[in-house]
PDB file of N, CA and C in Angstrom:
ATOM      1  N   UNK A   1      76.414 113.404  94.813  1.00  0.00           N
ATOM      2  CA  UNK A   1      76.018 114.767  94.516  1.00  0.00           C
ATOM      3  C   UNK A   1      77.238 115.608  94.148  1.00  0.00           C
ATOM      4  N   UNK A   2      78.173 115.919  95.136  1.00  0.00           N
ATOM      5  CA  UNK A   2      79.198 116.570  94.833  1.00  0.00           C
ATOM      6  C   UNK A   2      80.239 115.867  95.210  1.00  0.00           C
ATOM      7  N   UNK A   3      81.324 115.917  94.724  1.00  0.00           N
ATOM      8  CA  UNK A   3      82.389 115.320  94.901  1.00  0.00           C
ATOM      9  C   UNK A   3      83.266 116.009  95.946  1.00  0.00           C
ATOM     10  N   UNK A   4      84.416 115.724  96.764  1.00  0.00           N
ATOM     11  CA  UNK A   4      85.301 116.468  97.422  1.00  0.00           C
ATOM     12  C   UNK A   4      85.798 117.921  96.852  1.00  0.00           C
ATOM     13  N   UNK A   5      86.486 117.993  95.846  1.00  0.00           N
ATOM     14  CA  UNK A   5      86.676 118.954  95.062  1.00  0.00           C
ATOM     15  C   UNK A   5      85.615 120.026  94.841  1.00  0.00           C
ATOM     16  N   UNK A   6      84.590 119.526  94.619  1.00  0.00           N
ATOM     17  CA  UNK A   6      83.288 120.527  93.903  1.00  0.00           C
ATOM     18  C   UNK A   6      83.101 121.429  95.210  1.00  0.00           C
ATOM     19  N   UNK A   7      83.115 120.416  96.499  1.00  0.00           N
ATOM     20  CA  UNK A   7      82.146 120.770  97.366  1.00  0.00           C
ATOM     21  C   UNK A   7      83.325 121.959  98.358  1.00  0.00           C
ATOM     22  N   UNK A   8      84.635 121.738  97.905  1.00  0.00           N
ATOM     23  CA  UNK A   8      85.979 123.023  98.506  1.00  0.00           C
ATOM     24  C   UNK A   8      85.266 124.002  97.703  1.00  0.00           C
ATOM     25  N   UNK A   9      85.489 123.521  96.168  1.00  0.00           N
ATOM     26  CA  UNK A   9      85.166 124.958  95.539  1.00  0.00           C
ATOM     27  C   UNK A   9      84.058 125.728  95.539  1.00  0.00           C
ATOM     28  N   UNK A  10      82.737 125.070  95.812  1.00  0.00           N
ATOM     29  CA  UNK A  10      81.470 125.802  96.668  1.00  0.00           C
ATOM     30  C   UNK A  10      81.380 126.631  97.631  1.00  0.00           C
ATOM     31  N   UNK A  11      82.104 125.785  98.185  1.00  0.00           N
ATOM     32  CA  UNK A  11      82.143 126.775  99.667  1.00  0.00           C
ATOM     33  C   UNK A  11      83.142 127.780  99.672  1.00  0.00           C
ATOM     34  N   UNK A  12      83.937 127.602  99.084  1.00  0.00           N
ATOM     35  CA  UNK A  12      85.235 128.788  98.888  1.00  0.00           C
ATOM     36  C   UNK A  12      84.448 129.727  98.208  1.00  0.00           C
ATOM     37  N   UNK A  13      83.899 129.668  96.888  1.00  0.00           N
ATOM     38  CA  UNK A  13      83.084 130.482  96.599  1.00  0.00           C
ATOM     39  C   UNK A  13      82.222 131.386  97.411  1.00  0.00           C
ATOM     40  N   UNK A  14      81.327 130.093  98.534  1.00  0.00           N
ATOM     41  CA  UNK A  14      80.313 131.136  99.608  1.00  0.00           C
ATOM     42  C   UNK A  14      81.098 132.124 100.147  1.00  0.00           C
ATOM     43  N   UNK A  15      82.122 131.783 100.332  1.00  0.00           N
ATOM     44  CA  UNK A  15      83.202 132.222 101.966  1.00  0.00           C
ATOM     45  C   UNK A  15      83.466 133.383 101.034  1.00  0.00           C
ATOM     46  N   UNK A  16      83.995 133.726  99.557  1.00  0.00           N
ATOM     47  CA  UNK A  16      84.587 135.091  99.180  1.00  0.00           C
ATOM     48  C   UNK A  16      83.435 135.844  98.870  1.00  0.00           C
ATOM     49  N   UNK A  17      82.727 134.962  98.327  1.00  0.00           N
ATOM     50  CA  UNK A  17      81.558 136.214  98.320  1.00  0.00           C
ATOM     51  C   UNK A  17      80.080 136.511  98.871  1.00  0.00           C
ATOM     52  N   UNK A  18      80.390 136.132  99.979  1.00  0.00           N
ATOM     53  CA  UNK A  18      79.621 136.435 101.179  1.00  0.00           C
ATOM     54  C   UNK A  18      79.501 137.830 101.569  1.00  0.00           C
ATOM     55  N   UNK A  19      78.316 138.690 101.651  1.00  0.00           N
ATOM     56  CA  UNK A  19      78.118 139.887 101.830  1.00  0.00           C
ATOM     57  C   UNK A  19      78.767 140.227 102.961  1.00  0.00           C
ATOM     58  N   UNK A  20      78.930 139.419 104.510  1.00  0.00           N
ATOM     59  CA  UNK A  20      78.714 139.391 105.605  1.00  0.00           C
ATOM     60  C   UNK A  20      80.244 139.169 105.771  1.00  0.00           C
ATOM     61  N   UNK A  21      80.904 139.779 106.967  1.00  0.00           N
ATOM     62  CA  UNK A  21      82.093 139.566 107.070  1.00  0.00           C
ATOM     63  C   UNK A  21      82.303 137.865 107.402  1.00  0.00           C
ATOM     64  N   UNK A  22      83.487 137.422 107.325  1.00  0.00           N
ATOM     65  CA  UNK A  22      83.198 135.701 108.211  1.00  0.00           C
ATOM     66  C   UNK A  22      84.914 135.787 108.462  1.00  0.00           C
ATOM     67  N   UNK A  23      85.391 135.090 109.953  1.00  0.00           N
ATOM     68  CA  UNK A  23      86.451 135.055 110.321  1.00  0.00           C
ATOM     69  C   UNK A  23      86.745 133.653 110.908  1.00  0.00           C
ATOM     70  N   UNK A  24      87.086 132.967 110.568  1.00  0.00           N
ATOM     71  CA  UNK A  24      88.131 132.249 111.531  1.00  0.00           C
ATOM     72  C   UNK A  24      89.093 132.286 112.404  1.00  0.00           C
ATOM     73  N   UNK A  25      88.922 131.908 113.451  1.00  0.00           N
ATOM     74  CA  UNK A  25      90.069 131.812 114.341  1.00  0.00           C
ATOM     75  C   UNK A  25      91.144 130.791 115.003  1.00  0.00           C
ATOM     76  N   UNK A  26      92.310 130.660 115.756  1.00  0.00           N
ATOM     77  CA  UNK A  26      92.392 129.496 116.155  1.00  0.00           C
ATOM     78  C   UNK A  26      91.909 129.677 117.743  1.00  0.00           C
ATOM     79  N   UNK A  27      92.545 128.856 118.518  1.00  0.00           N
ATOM     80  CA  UNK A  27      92.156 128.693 120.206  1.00  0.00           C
ATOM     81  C   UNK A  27      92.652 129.721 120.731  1.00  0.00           C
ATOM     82  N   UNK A  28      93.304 130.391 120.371  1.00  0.00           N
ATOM     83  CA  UNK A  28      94.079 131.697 121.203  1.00  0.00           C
ATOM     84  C   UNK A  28      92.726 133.113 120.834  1.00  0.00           C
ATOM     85  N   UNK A  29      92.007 132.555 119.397  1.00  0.00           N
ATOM     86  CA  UNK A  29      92.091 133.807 119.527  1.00  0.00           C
ATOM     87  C   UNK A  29      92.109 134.823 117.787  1.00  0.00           C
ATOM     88  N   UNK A  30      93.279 134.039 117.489  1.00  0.00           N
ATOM     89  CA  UNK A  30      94.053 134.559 116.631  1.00  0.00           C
ATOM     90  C   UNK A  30      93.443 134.477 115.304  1.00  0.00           C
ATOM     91  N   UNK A  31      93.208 135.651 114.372  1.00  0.00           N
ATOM     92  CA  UNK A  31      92.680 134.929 113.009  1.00  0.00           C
ATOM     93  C   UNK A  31      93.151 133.911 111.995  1.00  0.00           C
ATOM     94  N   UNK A  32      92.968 133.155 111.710  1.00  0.00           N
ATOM     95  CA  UNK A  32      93.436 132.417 110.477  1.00  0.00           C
ATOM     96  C   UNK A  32      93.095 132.120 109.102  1.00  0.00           C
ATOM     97  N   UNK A  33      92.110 132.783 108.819  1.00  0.00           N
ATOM     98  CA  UNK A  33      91.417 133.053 107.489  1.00  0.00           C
ATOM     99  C   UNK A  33      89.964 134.095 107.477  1.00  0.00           C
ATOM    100  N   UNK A  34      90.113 134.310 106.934  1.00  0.00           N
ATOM    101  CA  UNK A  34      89.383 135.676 106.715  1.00  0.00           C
ATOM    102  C   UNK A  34      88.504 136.086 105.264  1.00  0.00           C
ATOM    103  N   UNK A  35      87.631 136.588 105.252  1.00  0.00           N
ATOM    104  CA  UNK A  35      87.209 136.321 103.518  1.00  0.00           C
ATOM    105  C   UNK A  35      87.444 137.925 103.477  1.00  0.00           C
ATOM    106  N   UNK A  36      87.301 138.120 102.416  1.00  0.00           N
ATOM    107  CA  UNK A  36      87.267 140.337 101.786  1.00  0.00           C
ATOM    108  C   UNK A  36      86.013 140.697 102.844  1.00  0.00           C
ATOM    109  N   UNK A  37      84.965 140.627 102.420  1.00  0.00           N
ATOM    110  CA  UNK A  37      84.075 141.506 103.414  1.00  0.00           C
ATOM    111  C   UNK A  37      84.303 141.819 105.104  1.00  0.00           C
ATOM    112  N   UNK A  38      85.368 140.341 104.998  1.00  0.00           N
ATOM    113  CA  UNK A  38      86.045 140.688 106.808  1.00  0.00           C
ATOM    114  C   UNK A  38      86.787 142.051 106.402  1.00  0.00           C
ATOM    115  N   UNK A  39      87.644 141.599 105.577  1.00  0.00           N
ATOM    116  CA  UNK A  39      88.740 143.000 104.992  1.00  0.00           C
ATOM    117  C   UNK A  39      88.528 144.351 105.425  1.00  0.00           C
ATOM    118  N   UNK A  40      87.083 144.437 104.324  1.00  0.00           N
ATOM    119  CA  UNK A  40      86.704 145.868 104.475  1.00  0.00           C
ATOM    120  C   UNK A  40      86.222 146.482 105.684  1.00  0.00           C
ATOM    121  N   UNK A  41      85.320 145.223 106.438  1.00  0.00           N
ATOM    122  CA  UNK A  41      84.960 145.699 107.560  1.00  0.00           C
ATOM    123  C   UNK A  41      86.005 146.198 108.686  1.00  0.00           C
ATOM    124  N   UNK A  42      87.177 145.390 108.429  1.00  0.00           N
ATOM    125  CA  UNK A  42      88.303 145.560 109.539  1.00  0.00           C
ATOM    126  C   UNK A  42      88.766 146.999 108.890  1.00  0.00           C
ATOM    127  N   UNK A  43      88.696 147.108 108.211  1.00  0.00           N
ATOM    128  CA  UNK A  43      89.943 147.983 107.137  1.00  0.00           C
ATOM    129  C   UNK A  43      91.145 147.828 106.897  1.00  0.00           C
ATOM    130  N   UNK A  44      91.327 146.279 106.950  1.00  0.00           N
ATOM    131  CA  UNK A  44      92.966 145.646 106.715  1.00  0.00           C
ATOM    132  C   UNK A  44      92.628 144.691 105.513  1.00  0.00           C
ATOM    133  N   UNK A  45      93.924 144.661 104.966  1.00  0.00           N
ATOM    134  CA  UNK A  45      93.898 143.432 103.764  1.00  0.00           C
ATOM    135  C   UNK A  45      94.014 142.288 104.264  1.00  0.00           C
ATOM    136  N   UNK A  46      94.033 141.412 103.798  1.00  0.00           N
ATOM    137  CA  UNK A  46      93.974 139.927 104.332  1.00  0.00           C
ATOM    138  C   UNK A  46      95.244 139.452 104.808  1.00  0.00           C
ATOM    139  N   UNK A  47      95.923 140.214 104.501  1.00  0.00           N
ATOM    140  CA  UNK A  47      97.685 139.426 105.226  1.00  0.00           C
ATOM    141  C   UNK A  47      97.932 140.547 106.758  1.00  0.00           C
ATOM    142  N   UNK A  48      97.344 141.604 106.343  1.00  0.00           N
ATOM    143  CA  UNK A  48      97.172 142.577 107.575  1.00  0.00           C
ATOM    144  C   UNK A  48      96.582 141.823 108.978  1.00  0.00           C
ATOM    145  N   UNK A  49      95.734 141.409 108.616  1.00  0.00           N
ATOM    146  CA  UNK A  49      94.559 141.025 108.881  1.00  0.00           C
ATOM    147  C   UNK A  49      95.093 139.483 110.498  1.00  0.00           C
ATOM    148  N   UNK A  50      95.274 139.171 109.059  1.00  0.00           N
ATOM    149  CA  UNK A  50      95.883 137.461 109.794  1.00  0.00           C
ATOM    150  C   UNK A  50      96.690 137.199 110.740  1.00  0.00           C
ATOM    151  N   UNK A  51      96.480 136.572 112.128  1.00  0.00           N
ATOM    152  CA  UNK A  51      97.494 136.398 112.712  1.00  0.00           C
ATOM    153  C   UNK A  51      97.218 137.560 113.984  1.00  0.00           C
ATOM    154  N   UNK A  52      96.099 138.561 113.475  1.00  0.00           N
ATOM    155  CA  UNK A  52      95.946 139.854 114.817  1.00  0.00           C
ATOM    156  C   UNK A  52      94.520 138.721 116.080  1.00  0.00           C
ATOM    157  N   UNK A  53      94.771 138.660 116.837  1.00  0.00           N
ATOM    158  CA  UNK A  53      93.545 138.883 117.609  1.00  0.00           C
ATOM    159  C   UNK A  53      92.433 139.671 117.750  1.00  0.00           C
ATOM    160  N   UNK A  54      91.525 138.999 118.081  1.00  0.00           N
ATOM    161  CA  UNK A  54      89.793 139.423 117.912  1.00  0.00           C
ATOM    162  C   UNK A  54      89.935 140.714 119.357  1.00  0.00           C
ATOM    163  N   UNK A  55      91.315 140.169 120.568  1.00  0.00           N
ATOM    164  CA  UNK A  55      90.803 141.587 121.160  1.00  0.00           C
ATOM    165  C   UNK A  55      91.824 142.824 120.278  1.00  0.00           C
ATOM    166  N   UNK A  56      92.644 142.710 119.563  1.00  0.00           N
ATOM    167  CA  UNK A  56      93.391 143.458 119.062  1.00  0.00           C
ATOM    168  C   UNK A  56      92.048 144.708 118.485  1.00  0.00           C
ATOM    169  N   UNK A  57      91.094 144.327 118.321  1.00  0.00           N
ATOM    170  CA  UNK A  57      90.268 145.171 117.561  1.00  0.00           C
ATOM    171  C   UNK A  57      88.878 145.516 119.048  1.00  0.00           C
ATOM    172  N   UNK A  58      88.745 145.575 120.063  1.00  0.00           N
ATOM    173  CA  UNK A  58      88.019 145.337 121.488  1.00  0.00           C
ATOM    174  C   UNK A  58      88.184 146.855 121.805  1.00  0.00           C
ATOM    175  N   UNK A  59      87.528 147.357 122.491  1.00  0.00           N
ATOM    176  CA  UNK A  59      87.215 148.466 123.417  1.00  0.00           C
ATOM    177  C   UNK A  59      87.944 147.808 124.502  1.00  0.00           C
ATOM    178  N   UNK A  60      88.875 148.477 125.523  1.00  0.00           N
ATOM    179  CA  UNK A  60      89.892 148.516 126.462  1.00  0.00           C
ATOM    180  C   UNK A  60      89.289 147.937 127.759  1.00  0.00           C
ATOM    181  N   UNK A  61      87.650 148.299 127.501  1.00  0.00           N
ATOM    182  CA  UNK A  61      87.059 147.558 128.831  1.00  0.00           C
ATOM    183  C   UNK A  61      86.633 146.157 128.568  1.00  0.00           C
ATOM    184  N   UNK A  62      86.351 145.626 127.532  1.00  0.00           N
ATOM    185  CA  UNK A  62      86.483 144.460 126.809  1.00  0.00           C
ATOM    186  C   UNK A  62      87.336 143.293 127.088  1.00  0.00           C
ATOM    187  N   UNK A  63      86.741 142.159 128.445  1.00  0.00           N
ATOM    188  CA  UNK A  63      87.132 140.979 128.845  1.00  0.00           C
ATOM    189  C   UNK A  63      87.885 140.062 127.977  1.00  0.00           C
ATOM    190  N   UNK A  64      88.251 140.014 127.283  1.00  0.00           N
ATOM    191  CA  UNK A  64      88.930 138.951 125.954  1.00  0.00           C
ATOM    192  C   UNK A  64      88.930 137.743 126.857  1.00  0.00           C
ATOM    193  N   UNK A  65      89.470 137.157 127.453  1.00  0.00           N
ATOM    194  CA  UNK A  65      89.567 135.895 128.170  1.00  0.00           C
ATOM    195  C   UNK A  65      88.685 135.432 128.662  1.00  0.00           C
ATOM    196  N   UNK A  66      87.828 136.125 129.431  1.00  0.00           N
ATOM    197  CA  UNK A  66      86.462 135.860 130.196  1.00  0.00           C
ATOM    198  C   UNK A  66      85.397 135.551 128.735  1.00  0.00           C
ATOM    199  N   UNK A  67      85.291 136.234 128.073  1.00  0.00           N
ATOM    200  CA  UNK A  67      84.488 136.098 127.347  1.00  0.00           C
ATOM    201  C   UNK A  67      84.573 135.003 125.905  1.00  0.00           C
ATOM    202  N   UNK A  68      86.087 134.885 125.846  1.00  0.00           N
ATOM    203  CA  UNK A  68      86.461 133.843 125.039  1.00  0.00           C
ATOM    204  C   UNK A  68      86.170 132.569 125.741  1.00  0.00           C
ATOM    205  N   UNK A  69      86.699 132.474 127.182  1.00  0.00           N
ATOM    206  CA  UNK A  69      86.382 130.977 127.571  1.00  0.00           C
ATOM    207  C   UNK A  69      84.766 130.567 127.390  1.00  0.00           C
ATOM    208  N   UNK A  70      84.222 131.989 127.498  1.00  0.00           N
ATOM    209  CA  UNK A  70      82.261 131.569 127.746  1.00  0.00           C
ATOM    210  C   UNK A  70      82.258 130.965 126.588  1.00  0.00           C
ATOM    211  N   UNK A  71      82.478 131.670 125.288  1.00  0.00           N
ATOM    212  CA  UNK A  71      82.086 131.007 124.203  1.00  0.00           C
ATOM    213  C   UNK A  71      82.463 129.787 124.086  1.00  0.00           C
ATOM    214  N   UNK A  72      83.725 129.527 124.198  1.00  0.00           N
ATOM    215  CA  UNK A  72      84.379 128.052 124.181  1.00  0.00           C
ATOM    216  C   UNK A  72      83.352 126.886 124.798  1.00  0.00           C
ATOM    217  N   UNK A  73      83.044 127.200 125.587  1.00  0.00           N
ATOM    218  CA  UNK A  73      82.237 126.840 126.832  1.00  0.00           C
ATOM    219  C   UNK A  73      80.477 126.571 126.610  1.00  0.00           C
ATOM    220  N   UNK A  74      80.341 127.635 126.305  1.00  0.00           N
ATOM    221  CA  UNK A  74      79.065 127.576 125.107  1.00  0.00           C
ATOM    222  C   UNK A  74      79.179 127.223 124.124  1.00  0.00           C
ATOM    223  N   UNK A  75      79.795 127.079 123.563  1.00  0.00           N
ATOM    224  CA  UNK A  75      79.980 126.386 121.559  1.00  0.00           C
ATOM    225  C   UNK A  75      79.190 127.591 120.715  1.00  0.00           C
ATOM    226  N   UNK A  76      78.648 128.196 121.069  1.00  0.00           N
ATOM    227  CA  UNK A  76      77.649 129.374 120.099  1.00  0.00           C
ATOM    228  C   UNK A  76      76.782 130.386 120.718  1.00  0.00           C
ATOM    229  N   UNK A  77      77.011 131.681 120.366  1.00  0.00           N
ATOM    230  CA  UNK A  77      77.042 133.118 120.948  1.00  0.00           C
ATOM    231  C   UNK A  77      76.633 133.932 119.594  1.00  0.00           C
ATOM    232  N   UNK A  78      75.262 134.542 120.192  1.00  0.00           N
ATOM    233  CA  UNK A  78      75.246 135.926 119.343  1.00  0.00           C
ATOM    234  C   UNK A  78      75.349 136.892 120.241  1.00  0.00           C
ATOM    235  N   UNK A  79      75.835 138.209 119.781  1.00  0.00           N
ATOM    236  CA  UNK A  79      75.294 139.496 120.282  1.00  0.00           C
ATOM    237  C   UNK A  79      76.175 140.779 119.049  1.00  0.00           C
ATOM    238  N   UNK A  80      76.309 141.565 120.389  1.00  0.00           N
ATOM    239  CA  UNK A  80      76.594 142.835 119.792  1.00  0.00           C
ATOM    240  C   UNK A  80      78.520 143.331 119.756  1.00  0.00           C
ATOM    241  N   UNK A  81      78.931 143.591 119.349  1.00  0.00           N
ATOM    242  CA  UNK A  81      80.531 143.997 119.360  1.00  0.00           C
ATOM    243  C   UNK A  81      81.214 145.282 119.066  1.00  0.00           C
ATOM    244  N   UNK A  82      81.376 146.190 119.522  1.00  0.00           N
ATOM    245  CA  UNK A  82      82.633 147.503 118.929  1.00  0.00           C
ATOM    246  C   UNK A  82      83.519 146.920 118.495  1.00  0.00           C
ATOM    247  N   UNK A  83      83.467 147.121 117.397  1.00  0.00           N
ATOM    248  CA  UNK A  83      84.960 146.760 116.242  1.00  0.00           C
ATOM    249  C   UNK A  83      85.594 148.212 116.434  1.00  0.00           C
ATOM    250  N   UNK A  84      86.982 148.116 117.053  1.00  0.00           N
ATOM    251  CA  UNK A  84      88.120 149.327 116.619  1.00  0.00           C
ATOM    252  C   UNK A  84      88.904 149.226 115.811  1.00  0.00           C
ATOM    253  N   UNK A  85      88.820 149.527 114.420  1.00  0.00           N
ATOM    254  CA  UNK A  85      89.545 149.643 113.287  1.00  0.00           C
ATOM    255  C   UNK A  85      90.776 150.640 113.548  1.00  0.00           C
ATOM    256  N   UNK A  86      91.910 150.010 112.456  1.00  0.00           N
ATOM    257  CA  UNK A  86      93.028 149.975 113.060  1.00  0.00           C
ATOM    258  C   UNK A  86      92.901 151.933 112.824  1.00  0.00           C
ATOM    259  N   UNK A  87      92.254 152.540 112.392  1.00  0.00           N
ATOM    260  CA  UNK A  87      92.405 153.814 112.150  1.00  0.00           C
ATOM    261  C   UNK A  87      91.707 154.861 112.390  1.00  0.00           C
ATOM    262  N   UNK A  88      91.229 154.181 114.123  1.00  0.00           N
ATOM    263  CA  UNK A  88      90.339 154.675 115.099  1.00  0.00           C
ATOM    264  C   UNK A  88      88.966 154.805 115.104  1.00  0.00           C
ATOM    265  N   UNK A  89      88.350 154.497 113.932  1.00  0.00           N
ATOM    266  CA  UNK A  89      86.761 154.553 113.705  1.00  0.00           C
ATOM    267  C   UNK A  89      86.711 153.086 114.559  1.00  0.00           C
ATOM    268  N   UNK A  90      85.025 153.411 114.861  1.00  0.00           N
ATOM    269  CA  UNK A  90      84.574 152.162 115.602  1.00  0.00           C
ATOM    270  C   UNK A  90      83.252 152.156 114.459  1.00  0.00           C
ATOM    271  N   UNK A  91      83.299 150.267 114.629  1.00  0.00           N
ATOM    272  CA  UNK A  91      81.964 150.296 113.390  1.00  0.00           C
ATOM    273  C   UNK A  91      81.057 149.262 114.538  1.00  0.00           C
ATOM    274  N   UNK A  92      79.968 149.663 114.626  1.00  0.00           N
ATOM    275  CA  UNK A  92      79.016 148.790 115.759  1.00  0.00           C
ATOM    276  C   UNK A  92      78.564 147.373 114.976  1.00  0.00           C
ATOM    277  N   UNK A  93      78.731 146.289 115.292  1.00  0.00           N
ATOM    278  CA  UNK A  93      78.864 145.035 114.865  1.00  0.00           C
ATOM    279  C   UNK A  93      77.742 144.039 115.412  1.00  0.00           C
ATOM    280  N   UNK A  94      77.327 142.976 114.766  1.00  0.00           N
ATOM    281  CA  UNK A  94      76.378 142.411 115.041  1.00  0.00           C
ATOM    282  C   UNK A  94      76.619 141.085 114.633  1.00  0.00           C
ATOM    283  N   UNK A  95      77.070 139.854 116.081  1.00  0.00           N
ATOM    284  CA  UNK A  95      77.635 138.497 115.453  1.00  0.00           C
ATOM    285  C   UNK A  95      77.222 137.512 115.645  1.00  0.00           C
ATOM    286  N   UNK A  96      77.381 135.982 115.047  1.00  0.00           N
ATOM    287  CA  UNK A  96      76.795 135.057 115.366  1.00  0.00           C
ATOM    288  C   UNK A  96      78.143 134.446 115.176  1.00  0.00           C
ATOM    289  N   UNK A  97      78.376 133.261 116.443  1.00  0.00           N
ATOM    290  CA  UNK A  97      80.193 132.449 116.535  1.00  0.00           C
ATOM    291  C   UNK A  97      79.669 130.872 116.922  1.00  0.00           C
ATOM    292  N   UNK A  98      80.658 130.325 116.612  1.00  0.00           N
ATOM    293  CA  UNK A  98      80.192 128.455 116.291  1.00  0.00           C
ATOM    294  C   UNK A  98      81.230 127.982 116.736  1.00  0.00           C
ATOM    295  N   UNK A  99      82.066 127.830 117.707  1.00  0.00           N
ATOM    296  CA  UNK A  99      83.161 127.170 118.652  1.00  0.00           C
ATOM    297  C   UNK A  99      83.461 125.761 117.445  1.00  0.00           C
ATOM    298  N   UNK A 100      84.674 125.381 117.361  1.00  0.00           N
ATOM    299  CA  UNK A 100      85.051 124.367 116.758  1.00  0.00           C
ATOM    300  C   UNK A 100      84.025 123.901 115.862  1.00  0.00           C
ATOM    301  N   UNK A 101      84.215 124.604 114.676  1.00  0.00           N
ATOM    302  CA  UNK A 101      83.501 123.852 113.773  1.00  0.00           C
ATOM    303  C   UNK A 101      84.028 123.087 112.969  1.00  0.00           C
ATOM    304  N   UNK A 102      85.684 123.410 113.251  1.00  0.00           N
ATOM    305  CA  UNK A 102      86.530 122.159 112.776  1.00  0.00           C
ATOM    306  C   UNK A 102      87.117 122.441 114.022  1.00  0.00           C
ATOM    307  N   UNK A 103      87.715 121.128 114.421  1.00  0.00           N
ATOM    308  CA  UNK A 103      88.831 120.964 115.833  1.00  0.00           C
ATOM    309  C   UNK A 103      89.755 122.664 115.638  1.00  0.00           C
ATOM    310  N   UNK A 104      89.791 123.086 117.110  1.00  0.00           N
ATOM    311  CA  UNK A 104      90.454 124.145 116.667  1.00  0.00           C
ATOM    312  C   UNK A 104      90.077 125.296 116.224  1.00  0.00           C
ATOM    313  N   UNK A 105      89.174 125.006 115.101  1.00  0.00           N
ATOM    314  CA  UNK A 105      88.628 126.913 114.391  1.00  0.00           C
ATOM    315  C   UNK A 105      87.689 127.188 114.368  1.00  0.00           C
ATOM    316  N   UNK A 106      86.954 128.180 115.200  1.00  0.00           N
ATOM    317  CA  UNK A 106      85.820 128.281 115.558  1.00  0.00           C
ATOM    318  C   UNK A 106      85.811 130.122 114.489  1.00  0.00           C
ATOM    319  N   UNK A 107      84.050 130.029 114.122  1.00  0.00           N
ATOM    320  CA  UNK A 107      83.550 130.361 113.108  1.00  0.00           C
ATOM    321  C   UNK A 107      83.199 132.212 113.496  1.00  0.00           C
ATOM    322  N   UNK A 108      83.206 132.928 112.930  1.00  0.00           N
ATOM    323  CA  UNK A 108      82.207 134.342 113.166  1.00  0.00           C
ATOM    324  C   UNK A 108      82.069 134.975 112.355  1.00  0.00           C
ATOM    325  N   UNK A 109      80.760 135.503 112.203  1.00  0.00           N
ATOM    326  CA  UNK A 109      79.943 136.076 111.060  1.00  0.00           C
ATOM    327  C   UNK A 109      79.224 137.330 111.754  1.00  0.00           C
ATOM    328  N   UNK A 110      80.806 138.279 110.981  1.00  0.00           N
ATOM    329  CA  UNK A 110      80.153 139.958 111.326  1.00  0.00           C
ATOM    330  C   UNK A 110      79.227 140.588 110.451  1.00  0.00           C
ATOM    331  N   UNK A 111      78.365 141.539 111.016  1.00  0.00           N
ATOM    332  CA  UNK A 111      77.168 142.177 110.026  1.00  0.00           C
ATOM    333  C   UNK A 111      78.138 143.828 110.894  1.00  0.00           C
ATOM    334  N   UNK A 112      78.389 144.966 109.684  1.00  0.00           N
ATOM    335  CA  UNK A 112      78.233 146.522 110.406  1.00  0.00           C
ATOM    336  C   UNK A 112      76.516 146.887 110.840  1.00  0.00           C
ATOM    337  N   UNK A 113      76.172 146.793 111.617  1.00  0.00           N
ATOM    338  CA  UNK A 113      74.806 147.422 111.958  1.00  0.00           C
ATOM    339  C   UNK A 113      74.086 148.786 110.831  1.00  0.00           C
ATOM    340  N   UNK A 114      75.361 149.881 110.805  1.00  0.00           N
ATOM    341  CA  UNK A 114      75.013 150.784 109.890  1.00  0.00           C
ATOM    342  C   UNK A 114      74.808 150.583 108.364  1.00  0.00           C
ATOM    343  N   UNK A 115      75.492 149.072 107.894  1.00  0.00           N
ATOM    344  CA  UNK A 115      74.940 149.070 106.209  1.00  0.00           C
ATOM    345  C   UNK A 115      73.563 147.899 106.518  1.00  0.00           C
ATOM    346  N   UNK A 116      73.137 147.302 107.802  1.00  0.00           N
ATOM    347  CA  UNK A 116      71.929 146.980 107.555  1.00  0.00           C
ATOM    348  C   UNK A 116      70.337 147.587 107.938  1.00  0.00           C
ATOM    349  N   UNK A 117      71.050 148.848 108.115  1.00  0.00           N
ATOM    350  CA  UNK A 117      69.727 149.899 108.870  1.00  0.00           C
ATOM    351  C   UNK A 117      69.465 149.809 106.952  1.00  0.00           C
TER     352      UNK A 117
END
C-alpha cells in the first residue's frame, strides 16, 4: 500500500495540519515536537515551545508528578486542563494522552474549549 517514505510523509502531513493542537513529549515531561496548532494554542513558536514542560504551562496547584506518574501508569487519560500561556491568559483545554506510543514519547491532543463551543 504505502511504502516507508509515503507513509512519514502522510502522517507528517496529518501532524501539521491538524486542526487540534498535538504534542509530544519525552519521560520527564518535556516537549519534543510539536505541530503549529500546538503553537498557536501555546502562543509560542515551535523552537519556543520545545524543550519547556507540560507543567511549565499548569496552574500552581497543579500536581505535575502525581499526575504524570498516573498517566504513565495508565497508558491513556482524557480530561480537562488550564493552559497558562506564557503571557498570562489561560485558555481552558480539553485532552486526550497515549503513554508511549513510541518507547519514550507519549502523545497529546489539545482542543481550546472556546473555539469548539
Amino acid at each position: 500500500m504505502y511504502g516507508n517514505s509515503d507513509s512519514h510523509s502522510l502522517f507528517q502531513a496529518l501532524f501539521n495540519q491538524a486542526l487540534d493542537a498535538i504534542a509530544i513529549a519525552d519521560d520527564q515531561g518535556k516537549y519534543v515536537e510539536v505541530n503549529p496548532a500546538a503553537c498557536q494554542l501555546f502562543g509560542l513558536s515551535r523552537d519556543e515551545l520545545l524543550g519547556h514542560c507540560i507543567s511549565d504551562f499548569a496552574e500552581s496547584e497543579f500536581d505535575f508528578p502525581q499526575v504524570w506518574q498516573i498517566f504513565l501508569e495508565q497508558g491513556q487519560v482524557k480530561g480537562e486542563f488550564r493552559l497558562r500561556r506564557k503571557d498570562g491568559t489561560v485558555r481552558e483545554t480539553e485532552y486526550a494522552a497515549t503513554a508511549n506510543v513510541i518507547p519514550h514519547c507519549h502523545l497529546s491532543i489539545l482542543r481550546d474549549k472556546l473555539l469548539r463551543s
